[in-house]
Each structure stands twice: as structure tokens, then as C-alpha cells.
Protein backbone atom coordinates (compact mmCIF):
# COMPACT_ATOMS: atom_id res chain seq x y z
CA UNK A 1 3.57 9.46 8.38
CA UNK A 2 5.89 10.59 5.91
CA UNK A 3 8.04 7.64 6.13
CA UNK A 4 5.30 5.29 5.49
CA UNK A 5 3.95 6.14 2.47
CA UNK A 6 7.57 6.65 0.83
CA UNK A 7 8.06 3.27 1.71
CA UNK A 8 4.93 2.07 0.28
CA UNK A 9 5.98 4.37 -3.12
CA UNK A 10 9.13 3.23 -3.44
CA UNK A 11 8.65 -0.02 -2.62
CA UNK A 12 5.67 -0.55 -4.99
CA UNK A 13 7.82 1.06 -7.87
CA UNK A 14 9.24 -2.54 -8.59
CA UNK A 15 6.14 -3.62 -9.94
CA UNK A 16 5.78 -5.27 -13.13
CA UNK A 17 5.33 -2.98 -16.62
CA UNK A 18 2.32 -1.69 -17.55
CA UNK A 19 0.28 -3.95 -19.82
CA UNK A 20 -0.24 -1.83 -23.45
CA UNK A 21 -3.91 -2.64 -24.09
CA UNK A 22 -5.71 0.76 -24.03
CA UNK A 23 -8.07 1.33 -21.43
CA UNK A 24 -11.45 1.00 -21.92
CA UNK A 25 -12.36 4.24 -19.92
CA UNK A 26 -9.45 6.94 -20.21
CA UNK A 27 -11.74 9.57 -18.47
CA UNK A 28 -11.91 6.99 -15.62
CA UNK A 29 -8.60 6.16 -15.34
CA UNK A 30 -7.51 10.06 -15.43
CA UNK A 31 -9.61 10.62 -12.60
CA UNK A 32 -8.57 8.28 -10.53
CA UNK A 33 -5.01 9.47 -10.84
CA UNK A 34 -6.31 12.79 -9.96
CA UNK A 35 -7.21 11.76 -7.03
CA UNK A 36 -3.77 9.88 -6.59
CA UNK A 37 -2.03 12.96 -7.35
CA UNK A 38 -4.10 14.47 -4.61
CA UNK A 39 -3.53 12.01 -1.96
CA UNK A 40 0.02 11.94 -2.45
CA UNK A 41 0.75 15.95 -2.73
CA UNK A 42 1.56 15.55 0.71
CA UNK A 43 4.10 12.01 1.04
CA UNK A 44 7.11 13.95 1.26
CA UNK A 45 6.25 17.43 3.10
CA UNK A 46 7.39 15.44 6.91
CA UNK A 47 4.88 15.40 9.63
CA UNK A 48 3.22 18.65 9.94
CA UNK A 49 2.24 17.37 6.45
CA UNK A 50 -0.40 14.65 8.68
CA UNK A 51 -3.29 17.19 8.86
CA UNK A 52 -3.05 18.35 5.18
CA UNK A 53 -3.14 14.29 3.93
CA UNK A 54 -5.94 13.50 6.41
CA UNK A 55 -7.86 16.35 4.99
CA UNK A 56 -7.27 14.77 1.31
CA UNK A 57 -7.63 11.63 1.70
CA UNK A 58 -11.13 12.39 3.30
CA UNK A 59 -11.89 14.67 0.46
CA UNK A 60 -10.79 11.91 -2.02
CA UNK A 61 -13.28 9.40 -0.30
CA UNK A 62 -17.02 10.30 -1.60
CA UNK A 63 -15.31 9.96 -4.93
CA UNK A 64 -13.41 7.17 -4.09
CA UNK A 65 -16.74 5.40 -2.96
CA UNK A 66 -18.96 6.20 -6.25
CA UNK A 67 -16.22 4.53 -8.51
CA UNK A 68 -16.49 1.40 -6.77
CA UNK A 69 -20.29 1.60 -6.32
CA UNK A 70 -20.40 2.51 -10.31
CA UNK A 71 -17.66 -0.06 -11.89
CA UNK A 72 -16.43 -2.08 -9.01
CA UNK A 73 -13.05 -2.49 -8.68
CA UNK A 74 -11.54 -0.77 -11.76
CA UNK A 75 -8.64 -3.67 -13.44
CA UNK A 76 -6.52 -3.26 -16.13
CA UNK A 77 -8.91 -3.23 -19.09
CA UNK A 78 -10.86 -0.83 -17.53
CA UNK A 79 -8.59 2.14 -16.72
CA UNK A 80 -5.01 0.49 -17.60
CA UNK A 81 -2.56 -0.96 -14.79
CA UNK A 82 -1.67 2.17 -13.42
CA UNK A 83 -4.71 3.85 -13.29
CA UNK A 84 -5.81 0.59 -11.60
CA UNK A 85 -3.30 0.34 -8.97
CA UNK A 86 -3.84 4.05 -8.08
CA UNK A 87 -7.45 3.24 -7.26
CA UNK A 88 -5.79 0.27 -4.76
CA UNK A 89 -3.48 2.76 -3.21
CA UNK A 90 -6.88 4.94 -2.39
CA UNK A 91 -9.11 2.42 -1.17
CA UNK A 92 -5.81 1.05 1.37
CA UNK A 93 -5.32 3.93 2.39
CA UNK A 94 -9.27 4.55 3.53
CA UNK A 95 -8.96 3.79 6.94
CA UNK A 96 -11.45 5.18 8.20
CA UNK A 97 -14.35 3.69 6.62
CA UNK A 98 -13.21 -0.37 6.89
CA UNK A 99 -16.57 -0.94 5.79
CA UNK A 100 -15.59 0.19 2.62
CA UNK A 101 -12.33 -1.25 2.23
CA UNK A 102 -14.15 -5.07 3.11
CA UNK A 103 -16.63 -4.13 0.53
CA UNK A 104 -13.73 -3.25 -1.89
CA UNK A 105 -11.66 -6.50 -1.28
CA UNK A 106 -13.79 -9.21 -2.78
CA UNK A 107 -14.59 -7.00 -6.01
CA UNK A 108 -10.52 -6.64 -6.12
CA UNK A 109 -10.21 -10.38 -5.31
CA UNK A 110 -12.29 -11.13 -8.78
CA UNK A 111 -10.12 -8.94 -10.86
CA UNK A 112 -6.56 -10.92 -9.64
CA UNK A 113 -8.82 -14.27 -10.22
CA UNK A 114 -8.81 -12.68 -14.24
CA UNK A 115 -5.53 -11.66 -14.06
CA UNK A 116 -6.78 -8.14 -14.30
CA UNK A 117 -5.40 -6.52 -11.12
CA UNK A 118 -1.83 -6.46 -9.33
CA UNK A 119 -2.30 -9.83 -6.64
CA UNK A 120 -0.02 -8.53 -3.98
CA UNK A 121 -1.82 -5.14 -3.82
CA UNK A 122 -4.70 -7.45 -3.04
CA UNK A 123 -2.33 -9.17 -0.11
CA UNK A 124 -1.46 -5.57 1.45
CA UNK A 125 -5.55 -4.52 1.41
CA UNK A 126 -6.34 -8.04 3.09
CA UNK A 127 -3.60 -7.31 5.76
CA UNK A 128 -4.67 -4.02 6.45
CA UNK A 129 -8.17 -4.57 6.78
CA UNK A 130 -7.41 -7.56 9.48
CA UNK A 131 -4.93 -5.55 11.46
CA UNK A 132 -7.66 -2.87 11.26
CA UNK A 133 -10.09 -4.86 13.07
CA UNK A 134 -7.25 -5.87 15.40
CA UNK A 135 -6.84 -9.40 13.71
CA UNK A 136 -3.70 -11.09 13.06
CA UNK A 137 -2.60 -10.88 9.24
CA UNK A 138 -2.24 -13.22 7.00
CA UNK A 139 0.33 -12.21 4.02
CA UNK A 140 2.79 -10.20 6.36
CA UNK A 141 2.51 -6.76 4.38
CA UNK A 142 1.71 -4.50 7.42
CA UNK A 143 5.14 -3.90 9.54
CA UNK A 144 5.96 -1.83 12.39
CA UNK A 145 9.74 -0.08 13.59
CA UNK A 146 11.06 -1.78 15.89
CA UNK A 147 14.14 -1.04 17.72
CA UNK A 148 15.40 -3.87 15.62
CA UNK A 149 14.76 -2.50 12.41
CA UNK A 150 11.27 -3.19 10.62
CA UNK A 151 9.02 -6.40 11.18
CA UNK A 152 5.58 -7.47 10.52
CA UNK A 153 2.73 -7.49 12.80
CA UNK A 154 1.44 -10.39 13.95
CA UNK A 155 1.04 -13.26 11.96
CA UNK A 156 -1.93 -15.59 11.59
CA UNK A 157 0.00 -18.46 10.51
CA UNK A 158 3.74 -18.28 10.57
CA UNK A 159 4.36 -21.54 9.21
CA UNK A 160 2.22 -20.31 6.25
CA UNK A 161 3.05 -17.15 5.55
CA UNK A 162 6.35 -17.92 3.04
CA UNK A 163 3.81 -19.97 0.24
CA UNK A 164 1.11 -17.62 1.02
CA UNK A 165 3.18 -14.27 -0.03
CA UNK A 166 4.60 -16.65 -3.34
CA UNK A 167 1.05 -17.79 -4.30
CA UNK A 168 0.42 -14.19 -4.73
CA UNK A 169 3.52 -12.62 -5.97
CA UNK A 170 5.16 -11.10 -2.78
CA UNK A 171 9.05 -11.44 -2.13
CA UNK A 172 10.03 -13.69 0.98
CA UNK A 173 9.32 -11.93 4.11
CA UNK A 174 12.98 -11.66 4.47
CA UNK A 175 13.24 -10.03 1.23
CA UNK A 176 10.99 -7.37 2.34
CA UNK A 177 11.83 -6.35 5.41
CA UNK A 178 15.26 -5.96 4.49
CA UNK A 179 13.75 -3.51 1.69
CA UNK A 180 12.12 -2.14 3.88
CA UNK A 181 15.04 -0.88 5.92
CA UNK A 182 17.10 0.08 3.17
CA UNK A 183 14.24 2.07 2.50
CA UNK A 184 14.56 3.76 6.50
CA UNK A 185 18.28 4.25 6.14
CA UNK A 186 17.69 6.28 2.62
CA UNK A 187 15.36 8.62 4.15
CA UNK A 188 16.25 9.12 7.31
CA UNK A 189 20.46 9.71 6.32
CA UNK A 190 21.96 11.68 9.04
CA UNK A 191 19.46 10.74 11.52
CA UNK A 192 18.59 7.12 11.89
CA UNK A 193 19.94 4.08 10.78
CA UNK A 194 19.63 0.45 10.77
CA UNK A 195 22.75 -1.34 11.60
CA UNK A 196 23.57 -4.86 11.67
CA UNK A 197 19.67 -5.13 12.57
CA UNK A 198 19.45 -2.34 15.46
CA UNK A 199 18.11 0.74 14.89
CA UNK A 200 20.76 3.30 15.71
CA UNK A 201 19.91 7.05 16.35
CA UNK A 202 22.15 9.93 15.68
CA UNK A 203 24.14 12.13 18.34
CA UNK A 204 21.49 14.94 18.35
CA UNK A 205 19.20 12.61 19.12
CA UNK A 206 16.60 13.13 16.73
């Protein structure tokens, strides 16, 4: 558990800047990243961590809910860009109620269209919603280790996949899974690595 949502952290920290216009709603937009700051007090405490971020993450979600069912999906006028991919980062990782994150998509979808919310946070919530319902995925955001390092779940459309991920701002799928491992080998130093494209375990076995 631990592992994945470094990734995702670390990974999303390339974003762009944060646009300067002032939020519309400060009060909003500090919420929401106090429910961020909730859901990730637990990233880097390792596995026994899992119960602890289940517990917030379900605790976020009533509140999670009413924001969307008040504003919609909050963009960057609203709340500012942070503030606006935070609220992303909770609805993706609402798992358990799909229902919610398919309601949450097409309100997300209309703030990209305006240029008013981060387009390849909309590709990961698409992905995830379709691999949640045990579809294939379009953009190639959700990925799986592998004893050959990381690689994506299956693809809808392979063929596709390389102008789909441009159209919307994603790296080459190449590009990102090699991140991705980089990623592995920095946190898991001394224990696993990836090397030469195998995944290589330590003596101890761990």
C-alpha cells in the first residue's frame, strides 16, 4: 500500500505550477486539503499503516461526497490548482463507492474541457474506474509489479494508447513506467530492485 501512493506522490509532483489567480472559495479549498492531509497521514507509515488509511479515507468520504454534490468538481478558479487536484486525489482514491467516482468523472471531464482542471488526473480517474469494473483501460495509468518491473494493466486499445496519453498530457507509456521503477528502486533500497528490467530481491529475502 505504501508503495503505491508514494508513487502516485512523487510521481504527480512533476506537475505543472500553480496558476496565481486567487481562488474563489479559500475556505473550500482549505478544506479540501484537510482532508488531503488526512488521507495521506498514513502514505509513508509501511503496511500495518493499511487499516489506519482505510479508516480515513472512509471518514474523508461523506465529506468528500457533499463537495461534489454542492460545487461539482472543484477547478482552479474555484479552490486554486492545488486545492483542486487534492480533491482528484480523494475522489481516485474512493474505491469503494465507484458510483461516486463515475458520477465525479464527467463533472471533472467539463472542468479539463475549460482548461480548469489537471487533464491527466482526469486520464488516471477514467482508468481506475474501468479497471474497477474489471474493464480494460484506456490511458494506461493503472500498473501492476511484475516480476519484470512495473507495467500497465490491460489495455483497451494498444495501438491507441501513445496519442491518447499525448492528447491529454501524459508522458509516453515508456516514459512512465520507467518512472515508475525508478520510483520502486528509491524506496525499496536495500531490498528490491529493478535491474536491467527484472525485479531482483535481496539476500534476506524480503
Amino acid at each position: 500500500m505504501k508503495y503505491t501512493i508514494l508513487l502516485m506522490l512523487l510521481l504527480s509532483a512533476a506537475t505543472a505550477p500553480a496558476q496565481q489567480q486567487a481562488p474563489r472559495n479559500p475556505k473550500l479549498a482549505a478544506y479540501i486539503d484537510s482532508l488531503y492531509k488526512a488521507d495521506q497521514q498514513t502514505a509513508t507509515l509501511g503496511d500495518s499503516a493499511a487499516a489506519a488509511y482505510q479508516r480515513a479515507i472512509h471518514t474523508n468520504f461523506p465529506h468528500v461526497k457533499a463537495i461534489l454534490e454542492q460545487y461539482g468538481f472543484p477547478g482552479y478558479d474555484l479552490v486554486g490548482k492545488e486545492a483542486s487536484e487534492h480533491y482528484w486525489l480523494l475522489v481516485q482514491h474512493s474505491d469503494f463507492e465507484v458510483a461516486f467516482q463515475k458520477k465525479a468523472l464527467p463533472l471533472m471531464h467539463q472542468q479539463v474541457m475549460r482548461n480548469n482542471a489537471t487533464g491527466k488526473f482526469y486520464a488516471y480517474l477514467a482508468d481506475r474506474i474501468e479497471v474497477n469494473e474489471g474493464r480494460k483501460q484506456r490511458y494506461g495509468t493503472q500498473i501492476v509489479m511484475t516480476a519484470n518491473g512495473y507495467q500497465p494493466k490491460p489495455l483497451a486499445d494498444t495501438t491507441q494508447v501513445a496519442q491518447l496519453r499525448k492528447s491529454i498530457g501524459l508522458n509516453t507509456l515508456a516514459e512512465y513506467l520507467n518512472e515508475s521503477n525508478e520510483v520502486f528502486n528509491m524506496l525499496n533500497k536495500g531490498h528490491s530492485q529493478i535491474i536491467n528490467g527484472r525485479l531482483v530481491r535481496d539476500s534476506t529475502g524480503q
